[in-house]
Protein backbone atom coordinates (compact mmCIF):
# COMPACT_ATOMS: atom_id res chain seq x y z
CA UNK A 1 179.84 121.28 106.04
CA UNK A 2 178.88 119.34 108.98
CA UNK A 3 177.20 122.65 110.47
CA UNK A 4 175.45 123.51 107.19
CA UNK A 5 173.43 120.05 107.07
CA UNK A 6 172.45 120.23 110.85
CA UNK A 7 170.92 123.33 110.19
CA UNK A 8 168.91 122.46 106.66
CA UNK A 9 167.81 119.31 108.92
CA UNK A 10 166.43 121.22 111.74
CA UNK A 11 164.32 123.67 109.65
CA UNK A 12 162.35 121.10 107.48
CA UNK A 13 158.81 120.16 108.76
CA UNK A 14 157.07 116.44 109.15
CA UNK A 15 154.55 115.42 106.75
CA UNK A 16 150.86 116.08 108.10
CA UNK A 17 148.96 112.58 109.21
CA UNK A 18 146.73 111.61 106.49
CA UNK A 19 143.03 110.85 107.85
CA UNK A 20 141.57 107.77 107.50
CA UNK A 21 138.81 106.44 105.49
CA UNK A 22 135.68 106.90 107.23
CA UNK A 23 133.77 103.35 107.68
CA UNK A 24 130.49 103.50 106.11
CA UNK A 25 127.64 101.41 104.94
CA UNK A 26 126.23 101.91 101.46
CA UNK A 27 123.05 101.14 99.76
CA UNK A 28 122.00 101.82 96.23
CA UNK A 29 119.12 103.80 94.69
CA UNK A 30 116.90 101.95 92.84
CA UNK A 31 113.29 102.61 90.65
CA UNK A 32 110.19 100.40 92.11
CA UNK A 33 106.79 101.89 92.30
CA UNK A 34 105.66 102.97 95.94
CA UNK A 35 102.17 103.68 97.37
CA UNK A 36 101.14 106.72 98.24
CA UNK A 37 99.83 106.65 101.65
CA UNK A 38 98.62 108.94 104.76
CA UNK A 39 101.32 109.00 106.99
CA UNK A 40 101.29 107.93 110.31
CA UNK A 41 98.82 105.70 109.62
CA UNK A 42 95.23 106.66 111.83
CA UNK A 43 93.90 104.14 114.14
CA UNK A 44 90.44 102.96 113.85
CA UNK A 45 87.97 100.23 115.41
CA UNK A 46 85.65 97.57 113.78
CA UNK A 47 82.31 98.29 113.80
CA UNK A 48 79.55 95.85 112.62
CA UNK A 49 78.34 96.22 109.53
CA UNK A 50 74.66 95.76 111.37
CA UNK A 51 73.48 95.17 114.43
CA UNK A 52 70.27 94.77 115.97
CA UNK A 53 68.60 94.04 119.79
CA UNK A 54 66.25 91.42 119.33
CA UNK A 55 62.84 92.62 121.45
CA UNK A 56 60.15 90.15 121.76
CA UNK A 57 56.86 91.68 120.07
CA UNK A 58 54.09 90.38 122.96
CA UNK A 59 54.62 89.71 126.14
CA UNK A 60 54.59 85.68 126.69
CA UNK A 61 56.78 83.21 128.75
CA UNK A 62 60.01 81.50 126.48
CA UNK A 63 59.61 78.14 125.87
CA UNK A 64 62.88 77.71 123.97
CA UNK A 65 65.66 78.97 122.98
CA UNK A 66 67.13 77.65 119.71
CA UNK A 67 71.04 78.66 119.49
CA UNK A 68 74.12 78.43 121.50
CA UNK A 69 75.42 81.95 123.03
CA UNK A 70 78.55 83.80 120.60
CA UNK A 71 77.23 81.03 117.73
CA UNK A 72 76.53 82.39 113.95
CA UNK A 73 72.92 82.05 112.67
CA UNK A 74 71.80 82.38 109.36
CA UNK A 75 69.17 84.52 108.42
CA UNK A 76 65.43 83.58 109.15
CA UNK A 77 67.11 81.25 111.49
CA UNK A 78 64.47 80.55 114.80
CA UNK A 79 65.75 82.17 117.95
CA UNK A 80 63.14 81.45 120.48
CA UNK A 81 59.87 79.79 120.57
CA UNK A 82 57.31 81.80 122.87
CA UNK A 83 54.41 80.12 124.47
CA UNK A 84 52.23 80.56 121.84
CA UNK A 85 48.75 79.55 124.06
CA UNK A 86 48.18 82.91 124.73
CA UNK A 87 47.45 84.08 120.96
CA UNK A 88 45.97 80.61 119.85
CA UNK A 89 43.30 80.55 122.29
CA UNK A 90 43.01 84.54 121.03
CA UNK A 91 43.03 83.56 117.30
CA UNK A 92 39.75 80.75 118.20
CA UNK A 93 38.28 83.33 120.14
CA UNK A 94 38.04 86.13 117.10
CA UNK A 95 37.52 83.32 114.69
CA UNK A 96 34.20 82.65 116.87
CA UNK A 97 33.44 86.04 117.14
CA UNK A 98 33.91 86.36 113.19
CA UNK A 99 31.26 83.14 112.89
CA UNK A 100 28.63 84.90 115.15
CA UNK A 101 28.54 87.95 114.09
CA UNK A 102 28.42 86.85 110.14
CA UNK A 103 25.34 85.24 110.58
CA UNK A 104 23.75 87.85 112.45
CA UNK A 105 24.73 90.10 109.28
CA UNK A 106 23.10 87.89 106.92
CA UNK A 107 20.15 87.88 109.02
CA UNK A 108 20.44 91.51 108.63
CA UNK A 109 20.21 91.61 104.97
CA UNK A 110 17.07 89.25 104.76
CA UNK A 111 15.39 91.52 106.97
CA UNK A 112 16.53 94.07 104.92
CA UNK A 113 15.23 92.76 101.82
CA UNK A 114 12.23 91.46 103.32
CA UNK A 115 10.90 95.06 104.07
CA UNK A 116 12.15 96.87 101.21
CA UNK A 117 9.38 94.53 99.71
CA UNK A 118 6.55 95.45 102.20
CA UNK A 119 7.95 99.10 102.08
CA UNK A 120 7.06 98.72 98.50
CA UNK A 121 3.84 97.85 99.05
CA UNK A 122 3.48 100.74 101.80
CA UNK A 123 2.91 97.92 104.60
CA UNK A 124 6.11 99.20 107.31
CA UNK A 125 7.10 102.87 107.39
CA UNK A 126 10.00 104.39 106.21
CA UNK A 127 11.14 104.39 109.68
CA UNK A 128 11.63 100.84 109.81
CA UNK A 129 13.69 100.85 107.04
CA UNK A 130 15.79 102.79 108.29
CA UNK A 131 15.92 100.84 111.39
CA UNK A 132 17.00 97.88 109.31
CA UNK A 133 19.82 99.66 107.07
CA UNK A 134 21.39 101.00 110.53
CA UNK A 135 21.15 97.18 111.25
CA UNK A 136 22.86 95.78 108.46
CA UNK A 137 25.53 98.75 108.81
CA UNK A 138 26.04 97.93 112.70
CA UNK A 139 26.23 93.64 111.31
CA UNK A 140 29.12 94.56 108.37
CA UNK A 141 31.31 96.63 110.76
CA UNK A 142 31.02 94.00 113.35
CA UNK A 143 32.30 91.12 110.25
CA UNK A 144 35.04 94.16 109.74
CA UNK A 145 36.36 94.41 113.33
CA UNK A 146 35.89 90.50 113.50
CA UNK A 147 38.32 90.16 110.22
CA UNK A 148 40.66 92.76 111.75
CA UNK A 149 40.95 90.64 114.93
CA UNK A 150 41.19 87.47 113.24
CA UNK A 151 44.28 89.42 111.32
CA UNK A 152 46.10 90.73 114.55
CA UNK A 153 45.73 87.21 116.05
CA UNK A 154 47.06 85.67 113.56
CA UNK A 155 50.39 88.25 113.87
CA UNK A 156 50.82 87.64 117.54
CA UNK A 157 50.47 83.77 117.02
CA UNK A 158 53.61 84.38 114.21
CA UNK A 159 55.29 86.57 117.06
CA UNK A 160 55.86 83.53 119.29
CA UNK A 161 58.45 82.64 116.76
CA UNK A 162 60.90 84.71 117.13
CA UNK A 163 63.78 84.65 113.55
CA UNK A 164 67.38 86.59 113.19
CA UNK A 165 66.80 89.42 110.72
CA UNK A 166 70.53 88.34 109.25
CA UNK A 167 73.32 86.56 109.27
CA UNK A 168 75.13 87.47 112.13
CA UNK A 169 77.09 86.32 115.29
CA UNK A 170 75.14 86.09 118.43
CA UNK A 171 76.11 87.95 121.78
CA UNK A 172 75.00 87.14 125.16
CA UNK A 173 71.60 85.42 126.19
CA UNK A 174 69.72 88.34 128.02
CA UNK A 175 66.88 86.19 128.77
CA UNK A 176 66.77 82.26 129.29
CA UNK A 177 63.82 79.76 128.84
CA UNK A 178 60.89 80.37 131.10
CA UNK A 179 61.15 83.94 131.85
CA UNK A 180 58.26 85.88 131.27
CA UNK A 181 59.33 89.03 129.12
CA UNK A 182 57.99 92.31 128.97
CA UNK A 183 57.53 93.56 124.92
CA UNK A 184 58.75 95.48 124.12
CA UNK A 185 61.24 96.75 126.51
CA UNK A 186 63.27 93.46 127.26
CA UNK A 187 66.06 92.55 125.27
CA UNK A 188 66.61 88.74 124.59
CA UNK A 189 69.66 88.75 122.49
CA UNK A 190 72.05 91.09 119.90
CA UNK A 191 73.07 90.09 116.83
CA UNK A 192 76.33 91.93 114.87
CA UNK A 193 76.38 91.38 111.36
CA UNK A 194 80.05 91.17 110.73
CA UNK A 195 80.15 89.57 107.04
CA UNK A 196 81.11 92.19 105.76
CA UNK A 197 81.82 94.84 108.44
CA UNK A 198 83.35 98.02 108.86
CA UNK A 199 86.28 99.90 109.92
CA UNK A 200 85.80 103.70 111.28
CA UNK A 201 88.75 105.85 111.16
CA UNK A 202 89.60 109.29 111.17
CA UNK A 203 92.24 111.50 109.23
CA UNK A 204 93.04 115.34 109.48
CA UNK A 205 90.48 117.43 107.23
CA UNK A 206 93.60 118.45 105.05
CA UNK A 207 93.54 115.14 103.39
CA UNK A 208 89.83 115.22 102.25
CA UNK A 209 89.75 117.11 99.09
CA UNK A 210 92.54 114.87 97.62
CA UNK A 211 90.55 111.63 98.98
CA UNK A 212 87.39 112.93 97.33
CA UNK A 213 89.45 113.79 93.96
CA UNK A 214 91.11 110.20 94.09
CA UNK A 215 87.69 108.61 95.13
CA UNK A 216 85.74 109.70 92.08
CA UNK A 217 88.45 108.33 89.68
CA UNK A 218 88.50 104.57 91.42
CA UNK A 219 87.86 102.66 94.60
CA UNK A 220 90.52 103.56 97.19
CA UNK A 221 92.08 100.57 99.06
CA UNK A 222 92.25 100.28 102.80
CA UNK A 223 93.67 97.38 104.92
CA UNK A 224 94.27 97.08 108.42
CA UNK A 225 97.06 95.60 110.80
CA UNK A 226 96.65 95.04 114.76
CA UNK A 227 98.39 92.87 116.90
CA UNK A 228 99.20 88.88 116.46
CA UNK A 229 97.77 89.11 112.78
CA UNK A 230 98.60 86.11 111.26
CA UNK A 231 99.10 85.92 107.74
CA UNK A 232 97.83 88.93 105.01
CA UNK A 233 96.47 92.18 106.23
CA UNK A 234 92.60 92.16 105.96
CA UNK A 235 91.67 94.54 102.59
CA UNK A 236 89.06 97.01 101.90
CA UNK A 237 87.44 99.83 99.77
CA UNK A 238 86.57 103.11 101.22
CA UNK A 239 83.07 103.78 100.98
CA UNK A 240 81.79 106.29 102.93
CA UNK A 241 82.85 110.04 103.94
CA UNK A 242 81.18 111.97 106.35
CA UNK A 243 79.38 115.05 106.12
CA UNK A 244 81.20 117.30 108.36
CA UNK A 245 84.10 117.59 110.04
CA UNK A 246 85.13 117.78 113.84
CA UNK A 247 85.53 121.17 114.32
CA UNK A 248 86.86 120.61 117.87
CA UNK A 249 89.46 118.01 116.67
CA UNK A 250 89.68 118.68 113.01
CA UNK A 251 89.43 115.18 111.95
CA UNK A 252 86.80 113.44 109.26
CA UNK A 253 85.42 110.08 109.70
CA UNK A 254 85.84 107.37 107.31
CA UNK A 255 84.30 104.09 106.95
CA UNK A 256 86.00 101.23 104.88
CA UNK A 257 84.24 98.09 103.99
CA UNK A 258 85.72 94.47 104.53
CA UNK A 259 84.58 91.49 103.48
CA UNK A 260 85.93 89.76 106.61
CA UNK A 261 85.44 86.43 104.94
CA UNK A 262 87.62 84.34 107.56
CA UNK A 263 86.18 86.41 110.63
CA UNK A 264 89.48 87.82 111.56
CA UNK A 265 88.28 91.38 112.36
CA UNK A 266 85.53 91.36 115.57
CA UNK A 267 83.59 94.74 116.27
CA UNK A 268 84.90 96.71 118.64
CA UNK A 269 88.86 95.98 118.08
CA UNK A 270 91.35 98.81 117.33
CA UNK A 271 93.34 98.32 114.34
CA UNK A 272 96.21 100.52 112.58
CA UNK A 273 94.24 101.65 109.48
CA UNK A 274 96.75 102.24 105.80
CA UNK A 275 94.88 103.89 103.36
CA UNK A 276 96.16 103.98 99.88
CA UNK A 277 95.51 107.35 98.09
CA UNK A 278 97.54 106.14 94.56
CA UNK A 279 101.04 104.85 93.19
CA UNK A 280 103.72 106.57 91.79
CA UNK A 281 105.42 104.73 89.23
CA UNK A 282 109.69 104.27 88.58
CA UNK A 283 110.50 106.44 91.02
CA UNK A 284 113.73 106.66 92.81
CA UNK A 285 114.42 105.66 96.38
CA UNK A 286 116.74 104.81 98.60
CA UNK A 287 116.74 103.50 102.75
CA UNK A 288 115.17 105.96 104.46
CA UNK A 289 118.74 106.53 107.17
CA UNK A 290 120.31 107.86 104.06
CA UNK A 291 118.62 110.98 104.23
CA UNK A 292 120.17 113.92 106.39
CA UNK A 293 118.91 117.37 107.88
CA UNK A 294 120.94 120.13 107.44
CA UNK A 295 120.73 124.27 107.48
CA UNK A 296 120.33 123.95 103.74
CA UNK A 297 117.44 121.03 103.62
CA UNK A 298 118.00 117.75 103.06
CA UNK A 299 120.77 115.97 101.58
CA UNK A 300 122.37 112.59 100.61
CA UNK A 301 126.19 111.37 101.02
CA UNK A 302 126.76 109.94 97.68
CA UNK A 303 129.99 107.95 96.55
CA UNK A 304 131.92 108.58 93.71
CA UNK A 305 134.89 106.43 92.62
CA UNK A 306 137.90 108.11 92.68
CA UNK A 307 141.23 105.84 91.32
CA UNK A 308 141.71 103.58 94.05
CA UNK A 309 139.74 106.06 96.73
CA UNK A 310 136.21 106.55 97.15
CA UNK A 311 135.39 109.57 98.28
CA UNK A 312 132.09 111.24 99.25
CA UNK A 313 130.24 114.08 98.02
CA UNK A 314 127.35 115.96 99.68
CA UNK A 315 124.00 116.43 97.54
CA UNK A 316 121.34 118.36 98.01
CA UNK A 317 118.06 116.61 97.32
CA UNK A 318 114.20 116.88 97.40
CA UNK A 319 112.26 113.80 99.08
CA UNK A 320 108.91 112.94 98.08
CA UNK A 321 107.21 110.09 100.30
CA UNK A 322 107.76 107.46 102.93
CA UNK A 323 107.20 103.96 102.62
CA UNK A 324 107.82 101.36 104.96
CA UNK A 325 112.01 101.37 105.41
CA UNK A 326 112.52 103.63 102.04
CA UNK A 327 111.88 107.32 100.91
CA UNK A 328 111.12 108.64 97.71
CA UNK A 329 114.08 111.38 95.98
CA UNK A 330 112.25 113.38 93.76
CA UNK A 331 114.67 115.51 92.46
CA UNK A 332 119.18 114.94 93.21
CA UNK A 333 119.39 111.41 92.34
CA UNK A 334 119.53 109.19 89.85
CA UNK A 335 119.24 104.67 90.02
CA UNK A 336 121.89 103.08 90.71
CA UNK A 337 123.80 105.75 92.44
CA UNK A 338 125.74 104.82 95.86
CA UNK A 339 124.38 106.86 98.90
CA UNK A 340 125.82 106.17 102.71
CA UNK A 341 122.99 105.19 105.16
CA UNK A 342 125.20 104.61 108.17
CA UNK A 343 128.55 106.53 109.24
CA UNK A 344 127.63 109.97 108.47
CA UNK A 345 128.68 111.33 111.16
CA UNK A 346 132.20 111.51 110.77
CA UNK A 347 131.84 112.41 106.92
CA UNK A 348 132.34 115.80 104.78
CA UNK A 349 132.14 117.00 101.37
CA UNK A 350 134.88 114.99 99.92
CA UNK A 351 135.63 112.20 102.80
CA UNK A 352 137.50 109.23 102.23
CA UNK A 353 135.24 106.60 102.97
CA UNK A 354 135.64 102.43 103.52
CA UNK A 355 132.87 100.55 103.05
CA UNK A 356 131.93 97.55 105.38
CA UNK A 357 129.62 95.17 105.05
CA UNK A 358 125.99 94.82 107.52
């Protein structure tokens, strides 16, 4: 009897180890509306939304100069003051020449009259009378070119004052009181107009017919991030498309339009450009580490409740966009459901899982 239980003991076999619940974090799927967006975001600069060299229109010696260096000015606001002795003694000098030359041409139409009268009476040949009209011709044209000079005088006399075209920030002071500048080839100052002011970016031409489409329905919103921003991002609207596209980098260029009311974008600085193309609305999403790659597409560890187990089960699912930390499911999953966004390596179709905390 002995015998008989030795042997039904040596031929049973041990229980097989059962594997332990997988640690996992969870997150859950929820509805929000997200942006949708060209992804990775292009880079652009800031560009001014004008900007003009300021040239000095005669050539005279600057007797002042009105504003500090980097400072804003306000438009019509005086720059420089040329020495304007130059163009006033050239202003008396055609006003003289304008005085002489009036009353020799209304001495020329008394003589005129004069000898119609005694042509009348056939006293001075028709010669003479001619003589005379050529006179009184010769007189007005000399008024004429008088007027004209008096006119251009005047203009270089309101040259010496030298105004900003706009409001706009001032760069560096090319030319200093007392220097004698050459017009108009010299450059005295440039002034950027950066309220508003532009950002220039470009995207891949694939993107333009859906930027276009989206355009002509409403305004498209742009705003930039760069480096130490402090507080909001700076916001746009697109305005402007180009007409062609770089055929040796396939790229358009875009130009969005900021009001850059508190002066935080300068031209010249590069800035990570987000351009808004729409919104979808309630759609599902979950952390973007949830998502995995496999030879079948994408999928999604989801947990299901199982008695006092929670098990795991592999779903196949269609994403749509990326937003910031989250991705859009378009088709797999519903809200609310439980996916795994850390762990997954160790998990299966149907793995026990035990879910920790961040």
């Amino acid at each position: 009897m002995a015998g008989i239980l030795v042997a039904a003991a040596g031929c049973s076999r041990p229980a097989s180890p059962v594997a332990p619940a997988a640690p996992v974090l969870v997150a859950q799927s929820f509805l929000t509306n997200v942006p949708v967006q060209i992804q990775p975001p292009p880079v652009g600069h800031v560009v001014p939304y004008a900007s003009v060299a300021v040239h000095s229109q005669i050539a005279a010696m600057i007797q002042a100069v009105h504003f500090q260096e980097g400072a804003e000015v306000q438009s019509n606001a005086l720059l420089f003051t040329m020495d304007a002795r130059p163009a006033e003694a050239a202003l008396a000098q055609a006003r003289a020449n304008w005085q002489r030359d009036t009353g020799q041409w209304e001495l020329a139409k008394v003589t005129y009259a004069r000898d119609a009268r005694l042509l009348a009476s056939n006293i001075i040949s028709q010669a003479q009378m001619d003589a005379d009209q050529a006179s009184l011709d010769q007189a007005a044209g000399m008024v004429a070119a008088d007027a004209a000079a008096i006119t251009n005088a005047l203009l270089n006399l309101n040259y010496t004052e030298i105004r900003a075209p706009f409001d706009g920030v001032t760069g560096a002071l090319q030319k200093h009181a007392g220097d004698v500048v050459k017009a108009p080839d010299d450059t005295l100052v440039t002034i950027n107009q950066i309220h508003p002011v532009y950002v220039q970016f470009g995207v891949p031409e694939q993107y333009l017919p859906e930027i276009r489409r989206r355009m002509r329905q409403r305004p498209l919103k742009v705003s930039v991030a760069f480096e130490n921003l402090n507080g909001p991002a700076p916001e746009g609207e697109l305005t402007f498309i180009d007409n062609t596209v770089d055929p040796a980098t396939g790229m358009i260029q875009l130009k969005a339009t900021f009001p850059n009311e508190n002066s935080a974008l300068w031209p010249g600085q590069f800035v990570t450009v987000t351009l808004t193309l729409g919104e979808l609305t309630n759609a599902v999403v979950v952390p973007s580490p949830a998502v995995q790659t496999g030879q079948n597409g994408e999928y999604l560890y989801v947990v299901q409740s199982r008695g006092n187990d929670e098990t795991v089960e592999e779903r196949p699912v269609t994403t749509g966009v990326t937003y910031g930390r989250y991705t859009v499911i378009e088709q797999g999953l519903k809200p609310g459901e439980t996916v795994v966004t850390d762990g997954q390596l160790r998990l299966y179709a149907g793995a026990k899982v035990s879910i920790k905390k961040p």
